[in-house]
PDB file of N, CA and C in Angstrom:
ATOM      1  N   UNK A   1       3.412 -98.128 -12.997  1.00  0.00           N
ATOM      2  CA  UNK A   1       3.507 -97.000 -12.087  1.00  0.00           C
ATOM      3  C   UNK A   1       4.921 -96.915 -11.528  1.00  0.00           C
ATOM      4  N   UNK A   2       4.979 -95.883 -11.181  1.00  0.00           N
ATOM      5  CA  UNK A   2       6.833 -95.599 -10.476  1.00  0.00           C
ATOM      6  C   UNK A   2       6.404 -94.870  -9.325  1.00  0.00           C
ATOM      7  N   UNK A   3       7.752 -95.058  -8.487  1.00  0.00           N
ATOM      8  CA  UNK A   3       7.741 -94.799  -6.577  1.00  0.00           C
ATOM      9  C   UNK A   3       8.197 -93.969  -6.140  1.00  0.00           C
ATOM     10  N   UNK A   4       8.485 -92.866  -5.352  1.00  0.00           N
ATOM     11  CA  UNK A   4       9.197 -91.877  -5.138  1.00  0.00           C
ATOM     12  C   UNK A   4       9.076 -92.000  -3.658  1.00  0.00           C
ATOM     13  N   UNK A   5      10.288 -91.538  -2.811  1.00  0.00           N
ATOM     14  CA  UNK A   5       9.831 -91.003  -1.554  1.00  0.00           C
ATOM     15  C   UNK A   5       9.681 -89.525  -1.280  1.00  0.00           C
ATOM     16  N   UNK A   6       8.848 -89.612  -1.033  1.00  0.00           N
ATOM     17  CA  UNK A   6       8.568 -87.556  -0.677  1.00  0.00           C
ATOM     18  C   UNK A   6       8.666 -87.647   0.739  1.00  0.00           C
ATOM     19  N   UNK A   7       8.926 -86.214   1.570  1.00  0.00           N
ATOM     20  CA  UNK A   7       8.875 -85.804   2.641  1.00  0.00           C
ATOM     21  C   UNK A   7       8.089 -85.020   2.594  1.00  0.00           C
ATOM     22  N   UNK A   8       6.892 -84.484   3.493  1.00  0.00           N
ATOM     23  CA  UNK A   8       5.979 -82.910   3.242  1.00  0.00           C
ATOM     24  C   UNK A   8       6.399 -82.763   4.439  1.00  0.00           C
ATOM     25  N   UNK A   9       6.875 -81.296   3.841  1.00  0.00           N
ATOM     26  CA  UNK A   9       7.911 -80.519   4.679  1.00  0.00           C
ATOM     27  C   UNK A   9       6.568 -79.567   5.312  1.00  0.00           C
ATOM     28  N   UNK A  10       5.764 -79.095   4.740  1.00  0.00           N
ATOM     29  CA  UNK A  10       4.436 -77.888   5.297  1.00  0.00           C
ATOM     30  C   UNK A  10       3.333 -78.746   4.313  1.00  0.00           C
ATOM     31  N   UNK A  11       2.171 -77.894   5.080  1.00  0.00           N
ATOM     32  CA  UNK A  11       0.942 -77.900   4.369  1.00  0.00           C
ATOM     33  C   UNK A  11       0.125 -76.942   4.215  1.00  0.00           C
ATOM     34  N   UNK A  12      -0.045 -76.225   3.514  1.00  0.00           N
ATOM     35  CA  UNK A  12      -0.863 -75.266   3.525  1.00  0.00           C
ATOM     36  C   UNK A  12      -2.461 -75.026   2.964  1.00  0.00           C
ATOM     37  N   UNK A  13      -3.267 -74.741   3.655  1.00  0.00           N
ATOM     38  CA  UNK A  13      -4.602 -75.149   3.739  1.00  0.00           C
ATOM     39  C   UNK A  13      -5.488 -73.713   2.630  1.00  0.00           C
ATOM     40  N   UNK A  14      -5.710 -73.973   1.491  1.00  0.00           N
ATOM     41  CA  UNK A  14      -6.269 -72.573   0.510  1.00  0.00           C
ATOM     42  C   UNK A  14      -7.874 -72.903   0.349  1.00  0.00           C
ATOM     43  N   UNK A  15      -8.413 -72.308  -0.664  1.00  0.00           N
ATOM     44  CA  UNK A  15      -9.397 -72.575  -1.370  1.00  0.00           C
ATOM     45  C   UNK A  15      -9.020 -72.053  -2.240  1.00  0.00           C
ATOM     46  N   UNK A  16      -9.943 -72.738  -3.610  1.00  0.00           N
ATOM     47  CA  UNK A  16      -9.800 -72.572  -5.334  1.00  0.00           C
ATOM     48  C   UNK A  16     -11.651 -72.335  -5.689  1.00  0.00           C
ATOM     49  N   UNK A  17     -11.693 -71.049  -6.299  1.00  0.00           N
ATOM     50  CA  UNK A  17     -13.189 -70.644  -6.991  1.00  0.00           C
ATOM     51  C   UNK A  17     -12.877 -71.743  -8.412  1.00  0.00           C
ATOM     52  N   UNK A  18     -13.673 -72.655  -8.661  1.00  0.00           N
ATOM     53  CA  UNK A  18     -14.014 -72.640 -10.157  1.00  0.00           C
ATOM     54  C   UNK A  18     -14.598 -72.150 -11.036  1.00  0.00           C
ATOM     55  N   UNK A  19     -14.444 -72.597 -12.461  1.00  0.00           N
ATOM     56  CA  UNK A  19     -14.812 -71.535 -13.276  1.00  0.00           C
ATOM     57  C   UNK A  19     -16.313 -70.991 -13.233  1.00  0.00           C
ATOM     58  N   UNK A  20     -17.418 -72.300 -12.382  1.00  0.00           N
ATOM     59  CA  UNK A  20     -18.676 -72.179 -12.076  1.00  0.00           C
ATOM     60  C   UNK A  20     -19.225 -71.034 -11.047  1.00  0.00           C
ATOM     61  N   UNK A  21     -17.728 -71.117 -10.423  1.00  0.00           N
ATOM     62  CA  UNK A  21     -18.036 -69.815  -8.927  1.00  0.00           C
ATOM     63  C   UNK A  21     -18.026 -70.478  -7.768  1.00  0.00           C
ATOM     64  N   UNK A  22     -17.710 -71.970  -7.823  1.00  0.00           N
ATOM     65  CA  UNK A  22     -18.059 -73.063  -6.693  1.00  0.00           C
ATOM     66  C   UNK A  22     -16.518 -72.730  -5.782  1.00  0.00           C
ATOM     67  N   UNK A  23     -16.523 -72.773  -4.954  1.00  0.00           N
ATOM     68  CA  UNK A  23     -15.257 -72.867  -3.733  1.00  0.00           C
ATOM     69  C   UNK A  23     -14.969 -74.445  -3.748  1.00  0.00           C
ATOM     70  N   UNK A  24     -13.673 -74.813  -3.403  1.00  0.00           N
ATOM     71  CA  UNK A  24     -13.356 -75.846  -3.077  1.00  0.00           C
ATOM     72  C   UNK A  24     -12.429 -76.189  -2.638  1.00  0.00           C
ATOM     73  N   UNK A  25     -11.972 -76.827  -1.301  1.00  0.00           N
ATOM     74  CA  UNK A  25     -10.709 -76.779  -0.587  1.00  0.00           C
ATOM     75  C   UNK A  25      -9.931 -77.608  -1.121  1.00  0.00           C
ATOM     76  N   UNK A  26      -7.819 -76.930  -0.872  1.00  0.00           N
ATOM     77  CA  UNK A  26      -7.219 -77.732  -1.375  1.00  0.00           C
ATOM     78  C   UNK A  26      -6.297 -77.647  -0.440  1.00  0.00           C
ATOM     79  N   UNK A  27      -5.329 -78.574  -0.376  1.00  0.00           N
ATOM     80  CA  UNK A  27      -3.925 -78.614   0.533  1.00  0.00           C
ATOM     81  C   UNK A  27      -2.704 -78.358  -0.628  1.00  0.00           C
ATOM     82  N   UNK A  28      -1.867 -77.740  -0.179  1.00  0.00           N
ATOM     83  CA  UNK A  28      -1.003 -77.078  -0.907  1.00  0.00           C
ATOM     84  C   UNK A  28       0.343 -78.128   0.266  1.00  0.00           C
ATOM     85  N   UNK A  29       1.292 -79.130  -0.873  1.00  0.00           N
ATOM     86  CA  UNK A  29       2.041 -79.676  -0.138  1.00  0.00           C
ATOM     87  C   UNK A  29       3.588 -79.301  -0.245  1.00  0.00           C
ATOM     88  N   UNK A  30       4.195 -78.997   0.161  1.00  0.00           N
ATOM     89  CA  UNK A  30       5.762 -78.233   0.058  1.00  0.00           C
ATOM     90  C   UNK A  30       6.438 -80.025   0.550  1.00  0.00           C
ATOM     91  N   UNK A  31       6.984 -80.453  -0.612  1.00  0.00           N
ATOM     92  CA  UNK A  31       7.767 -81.687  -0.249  1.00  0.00           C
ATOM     93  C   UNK A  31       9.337 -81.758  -1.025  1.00  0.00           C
ATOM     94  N   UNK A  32       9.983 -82.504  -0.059  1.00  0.00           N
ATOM     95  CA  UNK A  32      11.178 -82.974  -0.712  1.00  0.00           C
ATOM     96  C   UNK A  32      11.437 -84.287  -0.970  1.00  0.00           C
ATOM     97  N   UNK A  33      11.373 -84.180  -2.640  1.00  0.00           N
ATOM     98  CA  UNK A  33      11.632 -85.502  -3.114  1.00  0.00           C
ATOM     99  C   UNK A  33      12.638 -86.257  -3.376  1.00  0.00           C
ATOM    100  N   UNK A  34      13.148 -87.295  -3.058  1.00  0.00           N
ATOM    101  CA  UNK A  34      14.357 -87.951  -2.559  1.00  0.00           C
ATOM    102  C   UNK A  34      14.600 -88.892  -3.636  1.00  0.00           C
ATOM    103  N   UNK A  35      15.525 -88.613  -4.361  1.00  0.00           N
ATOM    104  CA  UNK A  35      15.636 -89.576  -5.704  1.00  0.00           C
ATOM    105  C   UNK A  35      16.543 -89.401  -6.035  1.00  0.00           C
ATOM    106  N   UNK A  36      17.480 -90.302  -6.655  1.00  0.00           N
ATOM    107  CA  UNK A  36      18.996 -90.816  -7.270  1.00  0.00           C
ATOM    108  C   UNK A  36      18.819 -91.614  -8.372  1.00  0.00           C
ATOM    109  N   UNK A  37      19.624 -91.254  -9.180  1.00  0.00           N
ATOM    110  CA  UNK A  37      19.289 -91.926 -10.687  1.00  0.00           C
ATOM    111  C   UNK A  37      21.347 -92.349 -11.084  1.00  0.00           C
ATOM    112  N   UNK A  38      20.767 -93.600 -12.287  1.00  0.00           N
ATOM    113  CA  UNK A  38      22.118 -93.318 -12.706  1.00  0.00           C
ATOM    114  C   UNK A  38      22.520 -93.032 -14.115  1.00  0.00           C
ATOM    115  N   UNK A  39      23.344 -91.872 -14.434  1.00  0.00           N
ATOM    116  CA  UNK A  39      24.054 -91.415 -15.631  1.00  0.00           C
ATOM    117  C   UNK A  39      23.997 -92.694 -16.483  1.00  0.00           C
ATOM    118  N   UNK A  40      23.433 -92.303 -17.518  1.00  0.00           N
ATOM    119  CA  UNK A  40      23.312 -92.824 -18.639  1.00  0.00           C
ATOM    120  C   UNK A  40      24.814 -92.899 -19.598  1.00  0.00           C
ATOM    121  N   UNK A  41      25.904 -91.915 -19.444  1.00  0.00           N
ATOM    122  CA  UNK A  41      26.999 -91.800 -19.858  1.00  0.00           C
ATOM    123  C   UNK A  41      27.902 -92.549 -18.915  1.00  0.00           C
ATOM    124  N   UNK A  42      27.883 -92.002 -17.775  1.00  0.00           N
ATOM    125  CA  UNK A  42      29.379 -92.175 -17.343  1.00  0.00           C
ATOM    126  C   UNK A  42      28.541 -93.436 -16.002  1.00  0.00           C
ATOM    127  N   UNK A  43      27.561 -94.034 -16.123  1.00  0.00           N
ATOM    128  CA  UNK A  43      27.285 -94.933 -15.004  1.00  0.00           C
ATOM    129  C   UNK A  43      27.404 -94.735 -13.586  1.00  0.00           C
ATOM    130  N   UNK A  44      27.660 -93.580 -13.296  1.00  0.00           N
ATOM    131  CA  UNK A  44      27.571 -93.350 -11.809  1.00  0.00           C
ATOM    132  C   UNK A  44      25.982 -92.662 -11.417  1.00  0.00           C
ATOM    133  N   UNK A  45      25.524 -92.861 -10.402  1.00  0.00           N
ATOM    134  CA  UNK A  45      24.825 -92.428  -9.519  1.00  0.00           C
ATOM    135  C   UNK A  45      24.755 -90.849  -9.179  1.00  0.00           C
ATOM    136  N   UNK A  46      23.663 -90.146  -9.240  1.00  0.00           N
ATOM    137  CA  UNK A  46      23.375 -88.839  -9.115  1.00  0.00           C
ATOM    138  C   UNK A  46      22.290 -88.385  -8.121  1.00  0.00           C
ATOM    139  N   UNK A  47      22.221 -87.844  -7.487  1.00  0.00           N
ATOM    140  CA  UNK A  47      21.357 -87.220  -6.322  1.00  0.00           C
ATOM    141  C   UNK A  47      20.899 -86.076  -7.618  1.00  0.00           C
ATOM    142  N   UNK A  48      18.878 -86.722  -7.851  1.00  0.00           N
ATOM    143  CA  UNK A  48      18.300 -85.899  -8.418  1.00  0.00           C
ATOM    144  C   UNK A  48      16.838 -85.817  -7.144  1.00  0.00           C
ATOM    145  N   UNK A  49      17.806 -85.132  -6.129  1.00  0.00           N
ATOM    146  CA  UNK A  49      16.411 -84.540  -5.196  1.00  0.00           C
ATOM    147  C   UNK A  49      16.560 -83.143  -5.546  1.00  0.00           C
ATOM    148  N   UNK A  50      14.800 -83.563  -4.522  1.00  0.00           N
ATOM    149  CA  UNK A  50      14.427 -81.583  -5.216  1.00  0.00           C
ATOM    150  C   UNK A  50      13.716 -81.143  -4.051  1.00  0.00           C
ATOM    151  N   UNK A  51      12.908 -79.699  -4.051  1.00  0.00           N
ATOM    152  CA  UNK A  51      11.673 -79.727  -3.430  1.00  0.00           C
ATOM    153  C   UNK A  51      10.979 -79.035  -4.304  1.00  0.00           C
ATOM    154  N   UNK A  52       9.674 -79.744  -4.023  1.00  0.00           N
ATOM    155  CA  UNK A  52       8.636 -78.605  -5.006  1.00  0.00           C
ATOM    156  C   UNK A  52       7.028 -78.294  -4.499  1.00  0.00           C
ATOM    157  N   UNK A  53       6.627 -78.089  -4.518  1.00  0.00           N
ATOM    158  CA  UNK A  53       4.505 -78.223  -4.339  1.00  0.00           C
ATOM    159  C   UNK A  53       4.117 -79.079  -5.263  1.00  0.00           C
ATOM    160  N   UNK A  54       2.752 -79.626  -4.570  1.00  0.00           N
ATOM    161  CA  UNK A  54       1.414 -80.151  -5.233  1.00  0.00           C
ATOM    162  C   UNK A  54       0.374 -80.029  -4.485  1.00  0.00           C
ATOM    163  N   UNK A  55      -0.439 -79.949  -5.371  1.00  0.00           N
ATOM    164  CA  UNK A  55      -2.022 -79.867  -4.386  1.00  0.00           C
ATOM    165  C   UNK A  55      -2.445 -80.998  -4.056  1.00  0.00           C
ATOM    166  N   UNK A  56      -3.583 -80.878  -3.477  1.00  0.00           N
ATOM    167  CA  UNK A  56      -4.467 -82.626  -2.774  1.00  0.00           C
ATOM    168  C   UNK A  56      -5.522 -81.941  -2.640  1.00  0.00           C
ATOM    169  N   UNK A  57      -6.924 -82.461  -3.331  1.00  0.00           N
ATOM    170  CA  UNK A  57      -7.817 -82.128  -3.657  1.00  0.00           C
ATOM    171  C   UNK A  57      -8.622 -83.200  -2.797  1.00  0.00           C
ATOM    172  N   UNK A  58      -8.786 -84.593  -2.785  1.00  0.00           N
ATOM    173  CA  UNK A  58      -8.744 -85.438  -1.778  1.00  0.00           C
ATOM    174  C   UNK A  58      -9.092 -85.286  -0.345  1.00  0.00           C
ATOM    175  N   UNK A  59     -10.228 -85.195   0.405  1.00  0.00           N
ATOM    176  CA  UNK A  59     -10.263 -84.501   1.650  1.00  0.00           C
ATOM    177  C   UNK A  59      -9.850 -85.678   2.609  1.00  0.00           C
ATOM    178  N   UNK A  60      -9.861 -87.360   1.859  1.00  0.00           N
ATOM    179  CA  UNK A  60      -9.674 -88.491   2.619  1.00  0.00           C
ATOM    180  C   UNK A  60      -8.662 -89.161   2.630  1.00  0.00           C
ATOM    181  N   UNK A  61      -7.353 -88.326   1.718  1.00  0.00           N
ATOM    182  CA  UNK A  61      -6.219 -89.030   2.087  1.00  0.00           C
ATOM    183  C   UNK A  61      -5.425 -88.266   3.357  1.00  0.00           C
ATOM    184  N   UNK A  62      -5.195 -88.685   4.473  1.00  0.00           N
ATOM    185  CA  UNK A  62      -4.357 -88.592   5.491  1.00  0.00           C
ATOM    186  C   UNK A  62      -2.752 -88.079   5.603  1.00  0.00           C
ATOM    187  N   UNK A  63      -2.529 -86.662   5.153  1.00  0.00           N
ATOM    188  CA  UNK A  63      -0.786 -86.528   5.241  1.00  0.00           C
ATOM    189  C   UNK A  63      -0.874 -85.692   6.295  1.00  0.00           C
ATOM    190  N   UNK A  64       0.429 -85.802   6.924  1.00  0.00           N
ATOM    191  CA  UNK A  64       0.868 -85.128   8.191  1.00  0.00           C
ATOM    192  C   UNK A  64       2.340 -84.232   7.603  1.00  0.00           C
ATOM    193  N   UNK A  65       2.354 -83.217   7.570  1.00  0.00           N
ATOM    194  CA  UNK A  65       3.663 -82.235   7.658  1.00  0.00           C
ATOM    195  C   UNK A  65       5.108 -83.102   8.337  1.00  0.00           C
ATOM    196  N   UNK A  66       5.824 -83.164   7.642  1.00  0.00           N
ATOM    197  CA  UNK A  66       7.184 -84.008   8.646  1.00  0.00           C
ATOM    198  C   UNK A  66       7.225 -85.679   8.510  1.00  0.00           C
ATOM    199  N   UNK A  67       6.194 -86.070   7.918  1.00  0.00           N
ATOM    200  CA  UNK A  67       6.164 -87.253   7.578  1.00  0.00           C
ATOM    201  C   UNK A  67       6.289 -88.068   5.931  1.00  0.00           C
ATOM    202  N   UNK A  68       6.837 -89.004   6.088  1.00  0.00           N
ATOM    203  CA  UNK A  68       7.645 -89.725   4.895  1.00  0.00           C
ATOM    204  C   UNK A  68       6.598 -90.289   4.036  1.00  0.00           C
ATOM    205  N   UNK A  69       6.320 -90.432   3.227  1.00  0.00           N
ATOM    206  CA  UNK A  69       5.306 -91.113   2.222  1.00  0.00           C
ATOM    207  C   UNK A  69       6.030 -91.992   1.060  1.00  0.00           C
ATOM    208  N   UNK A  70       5.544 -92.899   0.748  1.00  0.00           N
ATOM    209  CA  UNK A  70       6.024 -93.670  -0.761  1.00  0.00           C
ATOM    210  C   UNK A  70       4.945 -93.197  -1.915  1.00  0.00           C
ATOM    211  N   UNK A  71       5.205 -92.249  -2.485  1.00  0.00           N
ATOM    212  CA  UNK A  71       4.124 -91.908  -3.122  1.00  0.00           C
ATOM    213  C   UNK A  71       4.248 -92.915  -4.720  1.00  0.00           C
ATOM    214  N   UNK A  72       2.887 -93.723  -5.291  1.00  0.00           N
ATOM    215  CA  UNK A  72       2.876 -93.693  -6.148  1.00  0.00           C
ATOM    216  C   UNK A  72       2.341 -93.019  -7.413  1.00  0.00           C
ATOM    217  N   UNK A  73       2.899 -92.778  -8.566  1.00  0.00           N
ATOM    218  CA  UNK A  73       2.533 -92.177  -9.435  1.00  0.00           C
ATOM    219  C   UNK A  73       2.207 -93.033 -10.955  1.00  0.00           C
ATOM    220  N   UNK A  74       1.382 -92.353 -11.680  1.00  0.00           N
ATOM    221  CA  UNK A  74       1.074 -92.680 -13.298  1.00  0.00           C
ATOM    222  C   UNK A  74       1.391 -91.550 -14.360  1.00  0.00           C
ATOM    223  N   UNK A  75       1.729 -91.927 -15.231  1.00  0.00           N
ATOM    224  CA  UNK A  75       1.471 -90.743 -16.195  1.00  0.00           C
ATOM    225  C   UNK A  75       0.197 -90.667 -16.510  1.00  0.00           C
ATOM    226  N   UNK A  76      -0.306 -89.133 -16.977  1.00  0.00           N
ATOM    227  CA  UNK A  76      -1.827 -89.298 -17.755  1.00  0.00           C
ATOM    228  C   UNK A  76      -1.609 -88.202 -18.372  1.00  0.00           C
ATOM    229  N   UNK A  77      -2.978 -87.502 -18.891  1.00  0.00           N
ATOM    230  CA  UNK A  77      -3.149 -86.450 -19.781  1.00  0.00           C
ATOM    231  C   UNK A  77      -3.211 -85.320 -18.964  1.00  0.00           C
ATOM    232  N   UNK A  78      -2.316 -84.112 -19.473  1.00  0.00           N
ATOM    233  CA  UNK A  78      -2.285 -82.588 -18.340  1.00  0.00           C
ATOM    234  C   UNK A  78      -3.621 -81.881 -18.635  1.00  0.00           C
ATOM    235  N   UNK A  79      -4.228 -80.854 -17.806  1.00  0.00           N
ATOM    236  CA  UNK A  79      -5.493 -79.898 -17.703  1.00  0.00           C
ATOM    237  C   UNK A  79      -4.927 -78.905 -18.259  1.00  0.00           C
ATOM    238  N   UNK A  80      -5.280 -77.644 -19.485  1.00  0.00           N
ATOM    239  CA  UNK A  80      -5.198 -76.352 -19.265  1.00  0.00           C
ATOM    240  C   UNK A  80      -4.245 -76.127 -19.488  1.00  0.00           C
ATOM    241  N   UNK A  81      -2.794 -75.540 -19.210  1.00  0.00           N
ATOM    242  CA  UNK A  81      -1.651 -75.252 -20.178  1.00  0.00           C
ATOM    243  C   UNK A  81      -0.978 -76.793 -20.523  1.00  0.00           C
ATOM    244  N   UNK A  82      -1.324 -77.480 -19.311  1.00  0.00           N
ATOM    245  CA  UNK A  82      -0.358 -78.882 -19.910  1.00  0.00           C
ATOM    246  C   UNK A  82      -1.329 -79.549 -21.132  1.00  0.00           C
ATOM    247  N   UNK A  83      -2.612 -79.311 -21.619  1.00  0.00           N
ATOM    248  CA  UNK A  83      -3.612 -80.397 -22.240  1.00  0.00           C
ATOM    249  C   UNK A  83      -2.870 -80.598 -23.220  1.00  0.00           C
ATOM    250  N   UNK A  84      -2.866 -82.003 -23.481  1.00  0.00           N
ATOM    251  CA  UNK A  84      -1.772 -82.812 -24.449  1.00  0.00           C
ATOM    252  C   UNK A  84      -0.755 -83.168 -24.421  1.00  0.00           C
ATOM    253  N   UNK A  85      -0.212 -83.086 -23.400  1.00  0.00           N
ATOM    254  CA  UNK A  85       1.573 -83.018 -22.710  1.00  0.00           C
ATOM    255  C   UNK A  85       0.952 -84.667 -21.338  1.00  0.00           C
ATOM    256  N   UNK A  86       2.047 -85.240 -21.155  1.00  0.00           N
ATOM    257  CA  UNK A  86       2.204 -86.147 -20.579  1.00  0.00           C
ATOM    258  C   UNK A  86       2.437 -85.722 -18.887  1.00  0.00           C
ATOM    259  N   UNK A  87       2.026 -85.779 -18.311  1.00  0.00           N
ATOM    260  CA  UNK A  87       2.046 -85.372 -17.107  1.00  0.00           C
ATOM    261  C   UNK A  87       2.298 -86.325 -15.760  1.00  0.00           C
ATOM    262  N   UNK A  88       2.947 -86.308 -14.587  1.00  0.00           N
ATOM    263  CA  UNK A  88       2.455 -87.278 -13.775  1.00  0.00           C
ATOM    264  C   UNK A  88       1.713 -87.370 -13.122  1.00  0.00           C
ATOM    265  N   UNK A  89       0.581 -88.333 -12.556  1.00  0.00           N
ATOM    266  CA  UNK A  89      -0.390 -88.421 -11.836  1.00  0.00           C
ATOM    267  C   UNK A  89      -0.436 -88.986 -10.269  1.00  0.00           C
ATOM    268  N   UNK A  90      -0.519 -88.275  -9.777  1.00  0.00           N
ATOM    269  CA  UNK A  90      -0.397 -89.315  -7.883  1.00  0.00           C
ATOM    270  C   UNK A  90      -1.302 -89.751  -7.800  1.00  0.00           C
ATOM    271  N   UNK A  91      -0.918 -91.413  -7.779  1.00  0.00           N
ATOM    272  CA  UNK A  91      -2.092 -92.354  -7.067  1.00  0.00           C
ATOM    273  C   UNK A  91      -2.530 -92.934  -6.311  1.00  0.00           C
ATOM    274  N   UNK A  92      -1.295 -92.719  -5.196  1.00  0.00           N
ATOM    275  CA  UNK A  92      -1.681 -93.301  -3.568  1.00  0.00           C
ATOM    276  C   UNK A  92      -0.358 -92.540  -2.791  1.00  0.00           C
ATOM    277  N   UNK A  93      -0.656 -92.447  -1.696  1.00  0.00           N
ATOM    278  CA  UNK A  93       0.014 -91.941  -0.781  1.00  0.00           C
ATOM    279  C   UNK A  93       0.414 -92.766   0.061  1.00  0.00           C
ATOM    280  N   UNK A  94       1.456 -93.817   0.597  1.00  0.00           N
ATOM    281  CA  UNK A  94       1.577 -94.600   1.482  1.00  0.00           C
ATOM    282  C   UNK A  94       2.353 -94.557   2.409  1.00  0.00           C
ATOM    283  N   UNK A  95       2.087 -94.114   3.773  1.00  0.00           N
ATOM    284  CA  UNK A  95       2.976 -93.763   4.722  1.00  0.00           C
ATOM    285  C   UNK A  95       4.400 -94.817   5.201  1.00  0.00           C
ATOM    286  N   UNK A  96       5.511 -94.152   5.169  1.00  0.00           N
ATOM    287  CA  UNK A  96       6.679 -94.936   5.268  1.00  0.00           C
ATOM    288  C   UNK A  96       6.498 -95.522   6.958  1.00  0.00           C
ATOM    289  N   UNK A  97       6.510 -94.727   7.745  1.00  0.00           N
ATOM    290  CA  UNK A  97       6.431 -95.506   8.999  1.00  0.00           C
ATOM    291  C   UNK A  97       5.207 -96.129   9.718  1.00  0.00           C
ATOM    292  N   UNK A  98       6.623 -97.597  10.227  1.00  0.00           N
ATOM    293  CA  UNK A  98       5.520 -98.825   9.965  1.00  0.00           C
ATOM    294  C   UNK A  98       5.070 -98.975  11.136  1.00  0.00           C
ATOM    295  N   UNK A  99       3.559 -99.523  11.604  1.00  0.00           N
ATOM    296  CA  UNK A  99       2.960 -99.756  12.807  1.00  0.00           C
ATOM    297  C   UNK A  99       3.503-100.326  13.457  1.00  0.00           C
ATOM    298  N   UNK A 100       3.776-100.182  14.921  1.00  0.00           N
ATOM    299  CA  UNK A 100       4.113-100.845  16.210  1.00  0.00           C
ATOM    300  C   UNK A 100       3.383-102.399  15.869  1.00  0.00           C
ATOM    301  N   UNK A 101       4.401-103.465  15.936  1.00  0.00           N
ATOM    302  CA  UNK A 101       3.956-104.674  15.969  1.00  0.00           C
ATOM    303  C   UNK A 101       4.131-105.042  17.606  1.00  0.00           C
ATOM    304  N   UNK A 102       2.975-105.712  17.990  1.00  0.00           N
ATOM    305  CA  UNK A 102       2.368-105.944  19.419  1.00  0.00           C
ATOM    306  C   UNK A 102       3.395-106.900  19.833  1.00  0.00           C
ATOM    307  N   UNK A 103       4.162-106.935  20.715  1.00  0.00           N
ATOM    308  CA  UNK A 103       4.944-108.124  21.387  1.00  0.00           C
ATOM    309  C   UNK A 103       4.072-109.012  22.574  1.00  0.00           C
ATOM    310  N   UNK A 104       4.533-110.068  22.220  1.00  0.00           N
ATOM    311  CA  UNK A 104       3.451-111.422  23.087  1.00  0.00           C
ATOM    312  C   UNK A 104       3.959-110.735  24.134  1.00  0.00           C
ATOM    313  N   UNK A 105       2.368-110.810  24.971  1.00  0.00           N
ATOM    314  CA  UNK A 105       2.784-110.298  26.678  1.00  0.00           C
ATOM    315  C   UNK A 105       3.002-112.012  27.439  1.00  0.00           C
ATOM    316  N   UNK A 106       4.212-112.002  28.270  1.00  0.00           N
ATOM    317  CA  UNK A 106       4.793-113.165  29.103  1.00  0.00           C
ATOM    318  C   UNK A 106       3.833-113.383  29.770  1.00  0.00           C
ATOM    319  N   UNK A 107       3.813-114.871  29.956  1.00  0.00           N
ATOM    320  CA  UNK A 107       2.473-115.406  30.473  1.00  0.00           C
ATOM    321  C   UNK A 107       3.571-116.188  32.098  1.00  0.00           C
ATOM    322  N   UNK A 108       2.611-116.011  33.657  1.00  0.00           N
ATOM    323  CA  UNK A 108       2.794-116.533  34.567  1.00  0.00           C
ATOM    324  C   UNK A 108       3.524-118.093  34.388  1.00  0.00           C
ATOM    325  N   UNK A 109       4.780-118.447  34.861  1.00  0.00           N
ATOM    326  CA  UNK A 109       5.096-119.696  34.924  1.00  0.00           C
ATOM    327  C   UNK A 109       5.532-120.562  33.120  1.00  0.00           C
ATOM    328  N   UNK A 110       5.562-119.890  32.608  1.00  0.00           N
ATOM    329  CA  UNK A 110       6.196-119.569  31.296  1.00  0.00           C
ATOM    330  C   UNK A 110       7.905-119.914  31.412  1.00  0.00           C
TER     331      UNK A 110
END
């Protein structure tokens, strides 16, 4: 699997009819993905950020608009114009900022 950091910049809240007629909610994510690679020719370093959408079909993963994620991804097989094409797959969402670690409260005569 490979790591990316995304930012979701918005979220936008739709529904999708399937082909059955069934409704089903999706989040529509507007992110900027933060990635630097290096030239294969000339060995320097390149700023290959972007922004783009993805959906989240998922009603139990937790993203907040404005917040940093380590998203991991897989390749797998694409749906519908991609079927047969290599695609990437998101497989966890892991929020970059880290929990408040509790500081020992000072004890009397200490």
């Amino acid at each position: 699997m490979a790591t990316e950091k995304v930012r979701v910049l918005k979220i936008d809240n739709e529904e999708i009819t399937t082909k059955k007629g069934d409704k089903r909610p999706m989040r529509v994510l507007h992110c900027f993905v933060e990635q630097s690679y290096q030239d294969v020719k000339t060995g320097e370093m390149v700023d290959g950020s972007f922004v783009a959408k993805t959906s989240v079909f998922d009603e139990s993963i937790e993203l907040t608009a404005g917040e940093e994620y380590l998203v991991e991804y897989r390749l797998g097989e694409g749906y519908g114009m991609d079927a047969g094409r290599m695609v990437p797959r998101i497989a966890a969402w892991r929020p970059m900022k880290q929990k408040p670690v509790a500081k020992p409260v000072a004890t009397a005569g200490a």
